[in-house]
C-alpha atoms as a PDB file:
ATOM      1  CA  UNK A   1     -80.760-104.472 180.972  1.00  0.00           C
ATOM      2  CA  UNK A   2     -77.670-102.013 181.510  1.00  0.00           C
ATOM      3  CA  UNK A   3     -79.473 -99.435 179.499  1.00  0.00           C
ATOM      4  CA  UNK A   4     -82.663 -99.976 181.536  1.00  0.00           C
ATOM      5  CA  UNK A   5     -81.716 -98.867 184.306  1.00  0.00           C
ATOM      6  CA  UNK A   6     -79.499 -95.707 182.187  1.00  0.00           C
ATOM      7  CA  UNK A   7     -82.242 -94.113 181.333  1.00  0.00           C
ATOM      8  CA  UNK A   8     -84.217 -93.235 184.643  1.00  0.00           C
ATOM      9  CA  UNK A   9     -80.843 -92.013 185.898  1.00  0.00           C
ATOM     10  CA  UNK A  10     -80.356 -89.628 182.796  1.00  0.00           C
ATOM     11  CA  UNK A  11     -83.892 -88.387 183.386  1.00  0.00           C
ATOM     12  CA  UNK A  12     -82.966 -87.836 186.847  1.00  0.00           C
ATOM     13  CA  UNK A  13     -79.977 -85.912 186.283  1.00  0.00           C
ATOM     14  CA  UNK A  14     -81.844 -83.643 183.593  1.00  0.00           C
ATOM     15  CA  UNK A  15     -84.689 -83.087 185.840  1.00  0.00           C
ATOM     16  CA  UNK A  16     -82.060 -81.598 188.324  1.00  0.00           C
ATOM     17  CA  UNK A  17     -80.342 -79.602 185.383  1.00  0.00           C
ATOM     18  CA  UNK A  18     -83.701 -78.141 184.740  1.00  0.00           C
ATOM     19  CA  UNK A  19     -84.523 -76.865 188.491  1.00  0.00           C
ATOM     20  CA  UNK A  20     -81.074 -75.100 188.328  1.00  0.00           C
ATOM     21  CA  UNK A  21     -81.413 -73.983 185.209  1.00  0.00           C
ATOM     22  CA  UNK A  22     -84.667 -72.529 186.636  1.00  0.00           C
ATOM     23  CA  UNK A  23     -83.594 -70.820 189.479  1.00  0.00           C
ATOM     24  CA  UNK A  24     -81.142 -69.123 187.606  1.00  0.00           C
ATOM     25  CA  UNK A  25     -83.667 -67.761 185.313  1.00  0.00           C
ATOM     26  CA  UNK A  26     -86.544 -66.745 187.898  1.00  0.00           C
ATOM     27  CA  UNK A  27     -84.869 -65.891 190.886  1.00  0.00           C
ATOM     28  CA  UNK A  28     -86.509 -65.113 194.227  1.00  0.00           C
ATOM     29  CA  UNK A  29     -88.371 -61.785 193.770  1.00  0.00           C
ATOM     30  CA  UNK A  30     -90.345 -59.137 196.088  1.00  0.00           C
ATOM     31  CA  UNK A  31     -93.388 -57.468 194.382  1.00  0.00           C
ATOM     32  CA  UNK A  32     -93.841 -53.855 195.847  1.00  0.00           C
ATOM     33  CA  UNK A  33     -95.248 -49.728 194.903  1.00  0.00           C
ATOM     34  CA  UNK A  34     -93.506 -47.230 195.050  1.00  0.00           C
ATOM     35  CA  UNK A  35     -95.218 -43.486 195.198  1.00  0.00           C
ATOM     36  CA  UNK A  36     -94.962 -39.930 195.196  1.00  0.00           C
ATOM     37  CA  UNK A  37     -97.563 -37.141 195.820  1.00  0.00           C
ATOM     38  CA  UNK A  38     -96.888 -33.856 195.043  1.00  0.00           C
ATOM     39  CA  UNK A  39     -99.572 -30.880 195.408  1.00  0.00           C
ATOM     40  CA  UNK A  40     -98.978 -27.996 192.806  1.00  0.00           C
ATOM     41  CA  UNK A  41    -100.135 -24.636 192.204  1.00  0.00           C
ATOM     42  CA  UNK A  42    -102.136 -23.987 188.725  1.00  0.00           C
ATOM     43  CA  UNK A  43    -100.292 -21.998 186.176  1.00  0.00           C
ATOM     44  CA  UNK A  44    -102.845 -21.965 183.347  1.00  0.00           C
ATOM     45  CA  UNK A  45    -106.453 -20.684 183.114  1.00  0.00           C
ATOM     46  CA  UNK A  46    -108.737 -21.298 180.012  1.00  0.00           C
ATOM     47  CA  UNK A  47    -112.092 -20.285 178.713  1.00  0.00           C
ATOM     48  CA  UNK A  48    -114.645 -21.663 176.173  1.00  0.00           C
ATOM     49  CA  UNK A  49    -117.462 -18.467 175.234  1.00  0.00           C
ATOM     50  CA  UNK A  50    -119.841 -19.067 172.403  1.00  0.00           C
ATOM     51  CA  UNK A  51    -121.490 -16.564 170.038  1.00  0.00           C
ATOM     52  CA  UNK A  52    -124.913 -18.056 169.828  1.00  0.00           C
ATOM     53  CA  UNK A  53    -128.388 -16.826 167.592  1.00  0.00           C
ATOM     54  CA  UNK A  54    -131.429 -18.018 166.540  1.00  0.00           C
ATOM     55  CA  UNK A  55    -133.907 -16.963 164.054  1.00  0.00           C
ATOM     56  CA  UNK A  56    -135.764 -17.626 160.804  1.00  0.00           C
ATOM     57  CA  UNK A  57    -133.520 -15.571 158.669  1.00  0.00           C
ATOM     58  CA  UNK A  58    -130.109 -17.996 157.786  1.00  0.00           C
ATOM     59  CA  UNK A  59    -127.614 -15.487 156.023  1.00  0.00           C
ATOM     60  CA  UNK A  60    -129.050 -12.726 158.643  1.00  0.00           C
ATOM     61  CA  UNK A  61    -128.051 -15.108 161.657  1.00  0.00           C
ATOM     62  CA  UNK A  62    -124.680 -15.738 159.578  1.00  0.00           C
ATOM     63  CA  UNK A  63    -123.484 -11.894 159.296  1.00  0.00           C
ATOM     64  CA  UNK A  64    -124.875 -11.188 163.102  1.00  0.00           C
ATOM     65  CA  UNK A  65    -122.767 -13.686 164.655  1.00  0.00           C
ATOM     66  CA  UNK A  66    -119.738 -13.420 162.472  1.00  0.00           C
ATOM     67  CA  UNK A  67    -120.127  -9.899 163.571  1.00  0.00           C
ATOM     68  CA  UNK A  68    -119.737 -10.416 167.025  1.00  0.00           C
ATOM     69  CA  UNK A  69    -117.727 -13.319 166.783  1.00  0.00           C
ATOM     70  CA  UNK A  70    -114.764 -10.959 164.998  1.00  0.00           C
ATOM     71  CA  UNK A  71    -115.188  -8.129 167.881  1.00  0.00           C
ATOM     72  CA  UNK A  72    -114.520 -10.416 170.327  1.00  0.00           C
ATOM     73  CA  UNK A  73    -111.547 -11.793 168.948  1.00  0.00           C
ATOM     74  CA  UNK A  74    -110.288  -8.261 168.066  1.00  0.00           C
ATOM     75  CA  UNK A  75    -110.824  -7.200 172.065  1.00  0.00           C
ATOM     76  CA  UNK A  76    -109.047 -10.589 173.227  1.00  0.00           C
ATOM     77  CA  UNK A  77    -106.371 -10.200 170.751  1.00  0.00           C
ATOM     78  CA  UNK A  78    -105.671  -6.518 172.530  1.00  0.00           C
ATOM     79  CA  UNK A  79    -105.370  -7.550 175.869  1.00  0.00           C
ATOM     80  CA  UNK A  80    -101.973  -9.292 174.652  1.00  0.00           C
ATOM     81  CA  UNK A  81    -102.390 -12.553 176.994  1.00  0.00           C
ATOM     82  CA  UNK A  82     -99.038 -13.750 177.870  1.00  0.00           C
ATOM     83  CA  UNK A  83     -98.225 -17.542 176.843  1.00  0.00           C
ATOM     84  CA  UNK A  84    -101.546 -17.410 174.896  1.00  0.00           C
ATOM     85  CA  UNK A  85    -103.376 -19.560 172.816  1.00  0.00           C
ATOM     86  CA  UNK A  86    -106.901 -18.830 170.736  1.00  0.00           C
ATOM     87  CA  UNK A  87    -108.605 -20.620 168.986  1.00  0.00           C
ATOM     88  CA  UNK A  88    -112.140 -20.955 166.912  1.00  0.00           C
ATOM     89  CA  UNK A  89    -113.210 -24.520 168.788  1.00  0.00           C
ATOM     90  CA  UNK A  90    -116.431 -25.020 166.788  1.00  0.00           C
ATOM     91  CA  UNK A  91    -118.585 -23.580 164.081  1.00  0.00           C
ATOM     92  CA  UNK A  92    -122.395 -24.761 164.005  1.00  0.00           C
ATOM     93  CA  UNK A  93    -125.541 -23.999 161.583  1.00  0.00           C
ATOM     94  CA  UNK A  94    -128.799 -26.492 162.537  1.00  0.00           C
ATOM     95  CA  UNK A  95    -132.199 -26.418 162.199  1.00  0.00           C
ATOM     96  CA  UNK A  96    -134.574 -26.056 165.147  1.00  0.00           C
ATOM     97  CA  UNK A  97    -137.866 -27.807 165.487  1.00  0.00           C
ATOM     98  CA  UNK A  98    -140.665 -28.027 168.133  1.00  0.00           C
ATOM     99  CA  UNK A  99    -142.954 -30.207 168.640  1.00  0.00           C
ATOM    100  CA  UNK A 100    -146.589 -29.302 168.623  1.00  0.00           C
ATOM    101  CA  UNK A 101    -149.867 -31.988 169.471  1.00  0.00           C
ATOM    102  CA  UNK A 102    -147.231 -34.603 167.568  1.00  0.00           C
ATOM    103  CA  UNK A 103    -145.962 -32.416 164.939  1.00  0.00           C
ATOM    104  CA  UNK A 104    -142.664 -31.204 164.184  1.00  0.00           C
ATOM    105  CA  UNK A 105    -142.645 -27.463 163.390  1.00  0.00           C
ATOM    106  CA  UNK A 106    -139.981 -25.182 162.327  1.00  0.00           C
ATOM    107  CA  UNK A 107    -139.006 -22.636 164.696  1.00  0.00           C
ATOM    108  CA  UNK A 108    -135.190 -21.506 163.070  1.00  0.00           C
ATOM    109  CA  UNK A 109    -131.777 -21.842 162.456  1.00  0.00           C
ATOM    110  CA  UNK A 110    -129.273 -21.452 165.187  1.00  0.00           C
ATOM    111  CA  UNK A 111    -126.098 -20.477 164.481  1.00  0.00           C
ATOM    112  CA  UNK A 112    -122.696 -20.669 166.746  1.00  0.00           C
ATOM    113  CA  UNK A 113    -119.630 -20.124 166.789  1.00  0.00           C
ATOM    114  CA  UNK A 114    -116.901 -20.932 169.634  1.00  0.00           C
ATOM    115  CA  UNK A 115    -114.044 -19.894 170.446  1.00  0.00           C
ATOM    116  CA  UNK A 116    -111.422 -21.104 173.346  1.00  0.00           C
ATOM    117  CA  UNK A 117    -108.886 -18.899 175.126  1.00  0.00           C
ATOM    118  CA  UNK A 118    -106.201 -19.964 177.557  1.00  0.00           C
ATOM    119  CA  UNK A 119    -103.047 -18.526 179.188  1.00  0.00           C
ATOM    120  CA  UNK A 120    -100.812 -18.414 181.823  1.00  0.00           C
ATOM    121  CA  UNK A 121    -102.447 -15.033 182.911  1.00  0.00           C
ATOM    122  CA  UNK A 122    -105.488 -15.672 185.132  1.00  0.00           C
ATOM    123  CA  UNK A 123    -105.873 -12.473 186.685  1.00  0.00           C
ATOM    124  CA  UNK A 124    -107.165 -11.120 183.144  1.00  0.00           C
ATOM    125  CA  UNK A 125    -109.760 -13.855 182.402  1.00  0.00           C
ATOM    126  CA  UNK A 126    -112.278 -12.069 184.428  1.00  0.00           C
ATOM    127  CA  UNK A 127    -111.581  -9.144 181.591  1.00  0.00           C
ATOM    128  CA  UNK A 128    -112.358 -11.502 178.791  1.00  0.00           C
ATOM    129  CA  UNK A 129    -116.166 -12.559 180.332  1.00  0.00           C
ATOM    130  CA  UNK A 130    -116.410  -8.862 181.127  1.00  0.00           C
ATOM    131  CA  UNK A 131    -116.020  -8.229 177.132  1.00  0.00           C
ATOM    132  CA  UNK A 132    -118.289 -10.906 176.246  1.00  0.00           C
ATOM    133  CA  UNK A 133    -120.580  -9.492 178.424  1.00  0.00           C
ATOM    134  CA  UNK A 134    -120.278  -5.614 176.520  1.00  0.00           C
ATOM    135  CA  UNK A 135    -121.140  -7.737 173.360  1.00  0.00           C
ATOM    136  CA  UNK A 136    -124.100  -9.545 174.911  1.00  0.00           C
ATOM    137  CA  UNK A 137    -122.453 -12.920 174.722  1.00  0.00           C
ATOM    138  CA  UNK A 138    -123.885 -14.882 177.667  1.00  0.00           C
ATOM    139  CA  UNK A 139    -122.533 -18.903 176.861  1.00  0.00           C
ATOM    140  CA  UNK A 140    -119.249 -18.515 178.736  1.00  0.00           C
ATOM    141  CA  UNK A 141    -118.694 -22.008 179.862  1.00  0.00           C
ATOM    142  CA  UNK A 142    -117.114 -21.065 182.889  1.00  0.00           C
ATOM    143  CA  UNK A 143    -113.603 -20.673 183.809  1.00  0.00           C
ATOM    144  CA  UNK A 144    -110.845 -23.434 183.974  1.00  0.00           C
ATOM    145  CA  UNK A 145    -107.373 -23.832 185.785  1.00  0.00           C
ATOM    146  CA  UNK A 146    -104.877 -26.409 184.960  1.00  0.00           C
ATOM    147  CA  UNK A 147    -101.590 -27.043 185.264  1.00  0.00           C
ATOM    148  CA  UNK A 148     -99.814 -27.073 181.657  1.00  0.00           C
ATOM    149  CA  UNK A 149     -97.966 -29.979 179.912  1.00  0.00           C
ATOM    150  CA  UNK A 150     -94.570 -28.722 180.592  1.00  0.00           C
ATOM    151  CA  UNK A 151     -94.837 -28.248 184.309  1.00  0.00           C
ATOM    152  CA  UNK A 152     -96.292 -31.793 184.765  1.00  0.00           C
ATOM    153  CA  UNK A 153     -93.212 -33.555 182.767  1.00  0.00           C
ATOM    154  CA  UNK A 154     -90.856 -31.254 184.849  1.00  0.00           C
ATOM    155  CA  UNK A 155     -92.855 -32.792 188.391  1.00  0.00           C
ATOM    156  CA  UNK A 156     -92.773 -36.041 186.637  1.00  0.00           C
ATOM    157  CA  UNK A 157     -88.918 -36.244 186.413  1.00  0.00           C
ATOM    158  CA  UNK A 158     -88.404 -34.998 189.720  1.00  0.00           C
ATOM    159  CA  UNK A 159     -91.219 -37.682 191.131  1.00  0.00           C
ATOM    160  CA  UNK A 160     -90.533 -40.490 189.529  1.00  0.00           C
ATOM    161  CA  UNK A 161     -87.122 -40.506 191.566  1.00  0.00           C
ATOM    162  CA  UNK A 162     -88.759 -40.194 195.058  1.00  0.00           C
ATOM    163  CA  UNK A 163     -91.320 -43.392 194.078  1.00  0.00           C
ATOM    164  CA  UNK A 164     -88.282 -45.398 192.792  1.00  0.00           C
ATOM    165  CA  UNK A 165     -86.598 -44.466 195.937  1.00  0.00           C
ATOM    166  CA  UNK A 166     -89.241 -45.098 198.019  1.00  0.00           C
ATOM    167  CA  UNK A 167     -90.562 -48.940 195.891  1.00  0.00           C
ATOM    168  CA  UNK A 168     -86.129 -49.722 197.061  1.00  0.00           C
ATOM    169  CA  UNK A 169     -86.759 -49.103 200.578  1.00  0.00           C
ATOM    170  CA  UNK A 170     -89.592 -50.838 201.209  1.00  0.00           C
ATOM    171  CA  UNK A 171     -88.018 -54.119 199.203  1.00  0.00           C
ATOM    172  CA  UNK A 172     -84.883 -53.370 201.216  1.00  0.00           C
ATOM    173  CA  UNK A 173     -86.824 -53.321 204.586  1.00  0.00           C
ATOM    174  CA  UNK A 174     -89.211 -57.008 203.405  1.00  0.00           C
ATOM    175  CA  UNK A 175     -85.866 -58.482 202.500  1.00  0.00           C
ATOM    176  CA  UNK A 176     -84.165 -57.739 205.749  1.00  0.00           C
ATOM    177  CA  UNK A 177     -87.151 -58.898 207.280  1.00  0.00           C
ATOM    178  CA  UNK A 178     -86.647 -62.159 205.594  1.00  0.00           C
ATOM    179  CA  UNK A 179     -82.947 -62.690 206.714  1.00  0.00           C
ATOM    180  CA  UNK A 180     -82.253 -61.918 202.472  1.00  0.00           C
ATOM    181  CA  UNK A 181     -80.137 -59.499 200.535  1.00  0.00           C
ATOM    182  CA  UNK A 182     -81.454 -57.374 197.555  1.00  0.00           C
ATOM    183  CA  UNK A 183     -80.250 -59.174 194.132  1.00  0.00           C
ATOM    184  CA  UNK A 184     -78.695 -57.530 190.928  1.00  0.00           C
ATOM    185  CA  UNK A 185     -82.075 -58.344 189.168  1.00  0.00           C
ATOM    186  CA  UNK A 186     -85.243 -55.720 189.232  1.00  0.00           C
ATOM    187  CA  UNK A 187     -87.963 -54.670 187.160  1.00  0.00           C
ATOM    188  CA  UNK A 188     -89.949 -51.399 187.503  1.00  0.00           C
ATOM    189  CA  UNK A 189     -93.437 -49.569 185.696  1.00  0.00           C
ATOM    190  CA  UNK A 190     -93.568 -46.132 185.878  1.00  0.00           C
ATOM    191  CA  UNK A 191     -97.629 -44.889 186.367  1.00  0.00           C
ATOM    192  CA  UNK A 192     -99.288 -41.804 186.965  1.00  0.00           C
ATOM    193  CA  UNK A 193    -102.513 -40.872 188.516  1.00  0.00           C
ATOM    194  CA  UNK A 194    -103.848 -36.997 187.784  1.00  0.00           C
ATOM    195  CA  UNK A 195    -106.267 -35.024 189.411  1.00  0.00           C
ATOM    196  CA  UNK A 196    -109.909 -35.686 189.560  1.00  0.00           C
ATOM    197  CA  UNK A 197    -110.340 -33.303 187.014  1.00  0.00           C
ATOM    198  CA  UNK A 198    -109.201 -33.006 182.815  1.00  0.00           C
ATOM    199  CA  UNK A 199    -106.670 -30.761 181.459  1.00  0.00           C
ATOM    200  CA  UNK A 200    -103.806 -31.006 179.107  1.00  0.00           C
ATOM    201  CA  UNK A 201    -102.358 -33.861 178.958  1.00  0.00           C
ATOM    202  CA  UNK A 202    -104.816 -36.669 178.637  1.00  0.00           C
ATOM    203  CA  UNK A 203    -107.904 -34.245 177.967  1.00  0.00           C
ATOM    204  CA  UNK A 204    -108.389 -34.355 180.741  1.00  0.00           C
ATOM    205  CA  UNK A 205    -107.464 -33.200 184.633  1.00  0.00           C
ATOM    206  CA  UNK A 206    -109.513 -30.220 185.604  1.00  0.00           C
ATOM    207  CA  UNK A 207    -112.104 -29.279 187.815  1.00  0.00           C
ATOM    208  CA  UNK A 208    -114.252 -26.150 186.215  1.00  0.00           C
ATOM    209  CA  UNK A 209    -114.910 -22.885 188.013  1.00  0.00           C
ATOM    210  CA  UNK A 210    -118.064 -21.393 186.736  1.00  0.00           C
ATOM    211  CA  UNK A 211    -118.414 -17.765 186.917  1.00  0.00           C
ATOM    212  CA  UNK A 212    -121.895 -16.400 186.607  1.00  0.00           C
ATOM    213  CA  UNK A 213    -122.095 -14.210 183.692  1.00  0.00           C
ATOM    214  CA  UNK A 214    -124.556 -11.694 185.684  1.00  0.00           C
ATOM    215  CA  UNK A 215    -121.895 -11.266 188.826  1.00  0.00           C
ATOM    216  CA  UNK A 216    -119.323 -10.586 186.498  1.00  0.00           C
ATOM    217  CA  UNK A 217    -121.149  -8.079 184.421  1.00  0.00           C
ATOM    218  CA  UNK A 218    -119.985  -4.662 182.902  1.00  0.00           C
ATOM    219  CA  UNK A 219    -122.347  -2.623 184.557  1.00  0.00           C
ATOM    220  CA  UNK A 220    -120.477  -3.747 188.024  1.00  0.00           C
ATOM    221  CA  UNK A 221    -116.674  -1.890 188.980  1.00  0.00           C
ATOM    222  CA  UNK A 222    -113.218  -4.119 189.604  1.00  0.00           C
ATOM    223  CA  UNK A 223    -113.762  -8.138 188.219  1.00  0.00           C
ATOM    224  CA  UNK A 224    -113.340 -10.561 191.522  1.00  0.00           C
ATOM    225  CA  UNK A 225    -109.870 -11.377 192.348  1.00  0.00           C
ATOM    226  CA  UNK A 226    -109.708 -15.706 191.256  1.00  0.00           C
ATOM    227  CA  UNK A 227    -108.535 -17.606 194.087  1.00  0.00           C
ATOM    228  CA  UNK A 228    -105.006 -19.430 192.993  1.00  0.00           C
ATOM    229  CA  UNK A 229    -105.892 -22.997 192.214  1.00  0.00           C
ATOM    230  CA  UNK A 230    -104.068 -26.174 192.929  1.00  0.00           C
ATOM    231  CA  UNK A 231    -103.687 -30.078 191.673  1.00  0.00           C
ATOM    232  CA  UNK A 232    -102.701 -32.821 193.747  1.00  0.00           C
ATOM    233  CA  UNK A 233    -100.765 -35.248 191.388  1.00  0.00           C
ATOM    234  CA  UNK A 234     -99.790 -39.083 192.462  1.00  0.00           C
ATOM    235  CA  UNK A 235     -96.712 -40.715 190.708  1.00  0.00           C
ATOM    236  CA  UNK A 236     -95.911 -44.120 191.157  1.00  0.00           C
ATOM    237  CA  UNK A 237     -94.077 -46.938 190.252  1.00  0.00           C
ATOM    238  CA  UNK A 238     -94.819 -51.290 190.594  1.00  0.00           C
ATOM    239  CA  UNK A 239     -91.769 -53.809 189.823  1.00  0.00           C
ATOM    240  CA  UNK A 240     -90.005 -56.270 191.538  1.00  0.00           C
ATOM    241  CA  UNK A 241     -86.592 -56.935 193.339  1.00  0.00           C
ATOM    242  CA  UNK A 242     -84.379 -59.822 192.995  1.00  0.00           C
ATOM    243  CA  UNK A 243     -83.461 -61.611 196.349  1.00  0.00           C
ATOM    244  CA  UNK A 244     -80.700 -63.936 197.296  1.00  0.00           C
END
């Protein structure tokens, strides 16, 4: 009978151990955000022009573009681009058919080949499209400003500081709020949010400034000054603080 009734009260008395034990382990906690916007100027520019022809005659098609491809890599290469970075983005040979009262006829080969250009020097982008234009290339993509990898880990370390800053206050001010004190215990994630736009980092955050091909042409004087981009970028951070 004596051990009976022992064994509701060591049940008890574990039951308690466990709720301590508990509390020690999860600890009162406030959930918050923590963020930081920062609006930055662009400090790279990049374009994508492709040396396109068609026709019936493969190795012809070959040599032309090849041709033109090489003089426009020669004319880039001369403008010495600061920070600069050039490379042959794709090289295409296809068929091309049309379609006539439900049959597929032959029409030609086309033939491309791409190349993309970027660097911190804007200004002389405008020159580029203006010596595709002497060449007769009219695919230019358009022109794109970003903000480069290096410049966005260099906001990053300087944002991340305000959001953590910012995610202490606002536990500081709930806790006071709630007649608590902040705790030893915390626990933070670090997130970013980019521009609605790709670039860099992520393939992705940039919006794309076309350029017509026929206002930018040779035949015209001094290429249009480009208006100085920027990208808005919000850091933030989620987590929790410990309360007592």
């Amino acid at each position: 009978m004596t051990k009976l009734k022992t064994i509701p009260l060591t049940i008890f008395l574990s039951l308690i151990c466990n709720t301590l034990s508990a509390k020690s382990f999860f600890p009162s906690m406030i959930q918050v955000s923590g963020t930081c916007k920062k609006k930055v100027p662009t400090n790279r520019s990049r374009l994508q022009i492709s040396v396109e022809n068609y026709g019936k005659e493969l190795n012809d098609l070959y040599q032309k573009t090849t041709t033109t491809y090489n003089l426009l890599y020669k004319r880039i290469k001369s403008l010495k681009l600061k920070n600069s970075e050039i490379e042959t983005s794709s090289y295409q040979v296809k068929k091309e058919f049309d379609w006539v009262k439900g049959k597929k006829i032959f029409r030609g080969y086309k033939v491309a080949l791409s190349i993309s250009v970027s660097s911190s020097e804007t200004q002389k982008m405008t020159t580029i499209i203006q010596e595709a234009n002497k060449l007769k290339i009219s695919n230019v993509r358009g022109l794109q400003q970003f903000v480069s990898d290096d410049m966005i880990m260099k906001i990053k370390s300087e944002c991340l500081k305000k959001a953590v800053l910012d995610a202490q206050t606002k536990a500081l001010s709930m806790a006071k709020a709630l007649g608590r004190k902040l705790g030893q215990n915390f626990r933070l994630t670090e997130g970013i949010k980019g521009p609605n736009s790709p670039g860099p980092m992520a393939k992705r955050y940039e919006k794309l400034e076309m350029f017509s091909m026929q206002s930018i042409s040779g035949r015209q004087g001094q290429p249009p000054a480009i208006a100085q981009g920027h990208r808005t970028f919000h850091f933030y951070v989620t987590g929790e603080f410990g309360v007592q």
